[in-house]
C-alpha atoms as a PDB file:
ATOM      1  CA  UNK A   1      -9.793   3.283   1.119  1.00  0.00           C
ATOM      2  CA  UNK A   2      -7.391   5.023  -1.629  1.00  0.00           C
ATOM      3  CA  UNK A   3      -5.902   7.821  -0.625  1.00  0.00           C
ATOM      4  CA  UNK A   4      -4.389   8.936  -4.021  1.00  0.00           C
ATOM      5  CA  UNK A   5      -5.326  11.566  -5.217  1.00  0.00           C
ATOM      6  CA  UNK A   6      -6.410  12.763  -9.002  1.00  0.00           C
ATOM      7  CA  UNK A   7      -3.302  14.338  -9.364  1.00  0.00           C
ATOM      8  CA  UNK A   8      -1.200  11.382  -8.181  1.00  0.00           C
ATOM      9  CA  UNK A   9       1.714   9.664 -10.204  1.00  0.00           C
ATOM     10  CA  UNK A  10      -1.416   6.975 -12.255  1.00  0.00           C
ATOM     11  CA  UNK A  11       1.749   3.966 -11.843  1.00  0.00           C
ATOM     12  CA  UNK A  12       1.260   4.533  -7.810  1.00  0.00           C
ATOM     13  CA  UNK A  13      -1.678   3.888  -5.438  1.00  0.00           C
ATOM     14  CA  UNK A  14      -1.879   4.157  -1.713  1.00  0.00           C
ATOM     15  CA  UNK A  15      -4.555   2.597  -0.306  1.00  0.00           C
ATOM     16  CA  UNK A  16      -5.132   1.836   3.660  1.00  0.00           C
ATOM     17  CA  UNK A  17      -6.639  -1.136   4.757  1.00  0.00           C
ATOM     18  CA  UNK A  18      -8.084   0.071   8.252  1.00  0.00           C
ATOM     19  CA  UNK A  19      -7.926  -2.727  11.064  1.00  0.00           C
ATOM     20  CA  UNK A  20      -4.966  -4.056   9.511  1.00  0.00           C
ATOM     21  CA  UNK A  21      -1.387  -2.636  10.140  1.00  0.00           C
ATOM     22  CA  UNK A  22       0.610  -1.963   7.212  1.00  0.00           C
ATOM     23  CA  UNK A  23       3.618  -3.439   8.279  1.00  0.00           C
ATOM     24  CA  UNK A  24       1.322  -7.193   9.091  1.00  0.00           C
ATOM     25  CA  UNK A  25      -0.118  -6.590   5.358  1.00  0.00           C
ATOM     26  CA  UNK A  26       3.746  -5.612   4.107  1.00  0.00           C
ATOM     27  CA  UNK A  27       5.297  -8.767   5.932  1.00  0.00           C
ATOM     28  CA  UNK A  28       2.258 -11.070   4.875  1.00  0.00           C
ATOM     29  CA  UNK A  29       2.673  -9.931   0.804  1.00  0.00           C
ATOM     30  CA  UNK A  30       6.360 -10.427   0.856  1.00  0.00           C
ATOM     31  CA  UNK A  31       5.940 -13.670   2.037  1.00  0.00           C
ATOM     32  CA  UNK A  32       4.392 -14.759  -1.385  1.00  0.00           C
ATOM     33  CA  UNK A  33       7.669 -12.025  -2.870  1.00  0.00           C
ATOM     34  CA  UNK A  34       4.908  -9.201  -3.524  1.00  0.00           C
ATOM     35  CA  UNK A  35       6.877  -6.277  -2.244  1.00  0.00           C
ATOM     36  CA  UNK A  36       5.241  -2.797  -1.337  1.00  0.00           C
ATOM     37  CA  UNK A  37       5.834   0.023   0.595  1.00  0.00           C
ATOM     38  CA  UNK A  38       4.057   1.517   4.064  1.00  0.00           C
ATOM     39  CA  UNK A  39       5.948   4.680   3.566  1.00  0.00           C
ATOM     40  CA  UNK A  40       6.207   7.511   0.358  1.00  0.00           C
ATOM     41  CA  UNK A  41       8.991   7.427  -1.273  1.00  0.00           C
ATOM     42  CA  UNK A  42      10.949  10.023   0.169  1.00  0.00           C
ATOM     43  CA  UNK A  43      10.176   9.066   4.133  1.00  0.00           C
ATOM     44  CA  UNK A  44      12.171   7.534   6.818  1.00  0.00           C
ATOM     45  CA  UNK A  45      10.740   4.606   8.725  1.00  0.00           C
ATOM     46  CA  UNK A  46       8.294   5.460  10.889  1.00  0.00           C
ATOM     47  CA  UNK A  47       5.123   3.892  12.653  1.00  0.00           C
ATOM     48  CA  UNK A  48       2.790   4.979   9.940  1.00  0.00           C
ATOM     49  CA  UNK A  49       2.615   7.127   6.690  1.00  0.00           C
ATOM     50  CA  UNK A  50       3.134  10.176   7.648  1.00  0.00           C
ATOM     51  CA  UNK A  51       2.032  11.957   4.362  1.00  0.00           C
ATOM     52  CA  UNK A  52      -1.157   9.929   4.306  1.00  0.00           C
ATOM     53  CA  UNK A  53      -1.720  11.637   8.024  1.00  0.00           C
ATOM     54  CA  UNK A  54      -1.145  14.870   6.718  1.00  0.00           C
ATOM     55  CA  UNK A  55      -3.381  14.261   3.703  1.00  0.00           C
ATOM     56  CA  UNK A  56      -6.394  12.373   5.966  1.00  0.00           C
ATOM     57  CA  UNK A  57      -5.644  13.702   9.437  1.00  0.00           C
ATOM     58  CA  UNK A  58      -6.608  10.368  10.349  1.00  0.00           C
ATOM     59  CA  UNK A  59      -4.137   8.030  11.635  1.00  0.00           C
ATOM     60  CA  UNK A  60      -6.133   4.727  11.087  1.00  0.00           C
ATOM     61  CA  UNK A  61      -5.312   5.692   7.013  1.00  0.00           C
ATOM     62  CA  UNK A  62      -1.944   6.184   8.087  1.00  0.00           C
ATOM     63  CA  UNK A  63      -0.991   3.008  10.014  1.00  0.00           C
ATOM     64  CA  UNK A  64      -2.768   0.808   7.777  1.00  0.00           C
ATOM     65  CA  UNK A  65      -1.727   2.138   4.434  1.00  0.00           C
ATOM     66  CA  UNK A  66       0.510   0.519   1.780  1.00  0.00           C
ATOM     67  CA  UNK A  67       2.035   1.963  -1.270  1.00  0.00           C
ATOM     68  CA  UNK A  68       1.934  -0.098  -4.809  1.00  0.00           C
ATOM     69  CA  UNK A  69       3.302   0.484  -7.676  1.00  0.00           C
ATOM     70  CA  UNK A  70       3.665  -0.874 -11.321  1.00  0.00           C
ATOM     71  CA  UNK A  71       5.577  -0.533 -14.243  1.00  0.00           C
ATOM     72  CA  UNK A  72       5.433  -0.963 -17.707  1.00  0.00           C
ATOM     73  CA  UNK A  73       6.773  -4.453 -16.905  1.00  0.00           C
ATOM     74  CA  UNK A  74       4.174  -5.501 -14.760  1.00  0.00           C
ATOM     75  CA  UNK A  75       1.879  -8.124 -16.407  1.00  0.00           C
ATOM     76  CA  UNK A  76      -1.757  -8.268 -16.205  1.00  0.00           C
ATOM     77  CA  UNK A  77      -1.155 -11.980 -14.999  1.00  0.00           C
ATOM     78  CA  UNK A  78       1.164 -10.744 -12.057  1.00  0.00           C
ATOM     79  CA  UNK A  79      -2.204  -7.790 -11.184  1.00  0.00           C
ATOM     80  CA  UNK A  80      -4.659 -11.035 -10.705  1.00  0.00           C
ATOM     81  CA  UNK A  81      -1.989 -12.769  -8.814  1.00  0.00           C
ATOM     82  CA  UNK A  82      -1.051  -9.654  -6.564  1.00  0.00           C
ATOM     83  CA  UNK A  83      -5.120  -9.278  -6.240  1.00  0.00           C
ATOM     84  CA  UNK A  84      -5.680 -12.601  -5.289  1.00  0.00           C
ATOM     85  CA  UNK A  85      -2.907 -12.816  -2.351  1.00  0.00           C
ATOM     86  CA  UNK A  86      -4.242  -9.479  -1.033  1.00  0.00           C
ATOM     87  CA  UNK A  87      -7.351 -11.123  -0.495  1.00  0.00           C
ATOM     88  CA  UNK A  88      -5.961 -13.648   1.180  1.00  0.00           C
ATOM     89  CA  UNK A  89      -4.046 -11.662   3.280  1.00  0.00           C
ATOM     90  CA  UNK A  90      -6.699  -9.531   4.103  1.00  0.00           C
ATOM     91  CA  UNK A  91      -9.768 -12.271   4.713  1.00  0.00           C
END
């Protein structure tokens, strides 16, 4: 599920994977050094996003949502590799 918005920062997406805690999918990415975030950028640590709750009103989104982002550094080589551990991960 994404849960940004139209009117969200294009370089940033939050998505949730529901049935899989963020912090499992977190841990399991940075094992292969693909580092993203479970929280917004300006939240303290907490057991799930709580913006995404606020936006949602669903907790599921919120504990099982991660936050990527990309640069103008990011290579269309590292997107398929990212892509392809995700699924991984998440099969």
């Amino acid at each position: 599920m994404i849960n940004s918005t139209a009117n969200s920062i294009p370089h940033i997406v939050n998505v949730s994977f529901v049935g899989n805690d963020a912090k499992w999918v977190q841990t399991k990415l940075n094992d292969h050094d693909i580092f993203v975030s479970t929280q917004s950028a300006c939240s303290s640590q907490t057991s799930m996003s709580v913006l995404i709750y606020r936006m949602t009103g669903s907790e599921d989104l919120a504990k099982s949502a991660i936050r990527i982002s990309i640069s103008h550094l990011t290579t269309e080589m590292e997107i398929h590799h990212f892509v392809k551990i995700l699924k991984e991960v998440l099969l």
